[in-house]
C-alpha atoms as a PDB file:
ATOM      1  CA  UNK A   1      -2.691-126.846  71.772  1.00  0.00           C
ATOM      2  CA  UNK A   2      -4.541-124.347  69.623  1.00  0.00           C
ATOM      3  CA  UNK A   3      -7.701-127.081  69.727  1.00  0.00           C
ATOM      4  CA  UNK A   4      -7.745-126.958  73.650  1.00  0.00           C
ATOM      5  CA  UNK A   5      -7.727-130.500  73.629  1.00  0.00           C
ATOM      6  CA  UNK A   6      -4.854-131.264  75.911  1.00  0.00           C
ATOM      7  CA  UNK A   7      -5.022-131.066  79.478  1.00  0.00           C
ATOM      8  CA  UNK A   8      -1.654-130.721  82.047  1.00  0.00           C
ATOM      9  CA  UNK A   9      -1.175-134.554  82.902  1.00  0.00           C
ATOM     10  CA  UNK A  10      -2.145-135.949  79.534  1.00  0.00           C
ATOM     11  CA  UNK A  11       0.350-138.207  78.127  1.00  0.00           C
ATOM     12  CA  UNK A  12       1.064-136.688  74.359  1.00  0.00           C
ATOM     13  CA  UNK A  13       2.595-137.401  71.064  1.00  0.00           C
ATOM     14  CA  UNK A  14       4.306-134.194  69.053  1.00  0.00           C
ATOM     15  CA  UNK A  15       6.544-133.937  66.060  1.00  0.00           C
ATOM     16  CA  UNK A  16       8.878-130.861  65.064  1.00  0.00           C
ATOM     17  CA  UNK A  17       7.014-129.254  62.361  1.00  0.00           C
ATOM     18  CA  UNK A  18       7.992-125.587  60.497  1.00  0.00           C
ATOM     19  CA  UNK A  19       7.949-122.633  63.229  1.00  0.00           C
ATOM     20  CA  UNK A  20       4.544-121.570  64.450  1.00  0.00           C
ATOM     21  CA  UNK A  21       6.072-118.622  66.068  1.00  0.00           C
ATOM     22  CA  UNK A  22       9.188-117.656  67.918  1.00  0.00           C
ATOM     23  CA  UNK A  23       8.669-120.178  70.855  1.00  0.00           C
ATOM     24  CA  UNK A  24       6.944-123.434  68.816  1.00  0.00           C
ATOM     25  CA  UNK A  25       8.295-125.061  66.391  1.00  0.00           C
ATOM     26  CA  UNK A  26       5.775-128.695  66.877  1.00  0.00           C
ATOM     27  CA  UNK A  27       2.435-129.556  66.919  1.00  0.00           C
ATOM     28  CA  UNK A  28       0.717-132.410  68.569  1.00  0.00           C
ATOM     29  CA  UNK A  29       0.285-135.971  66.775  1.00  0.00           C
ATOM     30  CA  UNK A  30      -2.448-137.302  69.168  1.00  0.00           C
ATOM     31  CA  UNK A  31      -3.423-137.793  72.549  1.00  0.00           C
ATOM     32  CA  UNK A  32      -2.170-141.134  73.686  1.00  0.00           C
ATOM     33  CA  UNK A  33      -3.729-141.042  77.359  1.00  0.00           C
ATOM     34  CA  UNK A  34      -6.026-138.284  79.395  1.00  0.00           C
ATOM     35  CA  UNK A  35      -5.514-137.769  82.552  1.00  0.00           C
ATOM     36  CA  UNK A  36      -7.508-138.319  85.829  1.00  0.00           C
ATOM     37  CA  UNK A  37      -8.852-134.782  87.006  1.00  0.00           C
ATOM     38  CA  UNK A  38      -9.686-136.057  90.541  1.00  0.00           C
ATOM     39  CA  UNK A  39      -5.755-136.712  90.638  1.00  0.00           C
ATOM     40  CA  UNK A  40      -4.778-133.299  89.768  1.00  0.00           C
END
């Protein structure tokens, strides 16, 4: 996300939105669950 607030393992919520560019076309709702670094 353009925020950095996502990590790889966190559990997400996105919605289709207008295109942001050529690849995205969504942007993230919320954050629903982080996930454990140790476990990465």
């Amino acid at each position: 996300d353009a925020n950095n607030e996502c990590q790889t393992g966190d559990v997400v919520i996105i919605e289709e939105c207008r295109p942001i560019s050529k690849m995205k076309s969504w942007r993230l709702v919320r954050v629903v669950s982080q996930a454990d670094s140790a476990a990465l």
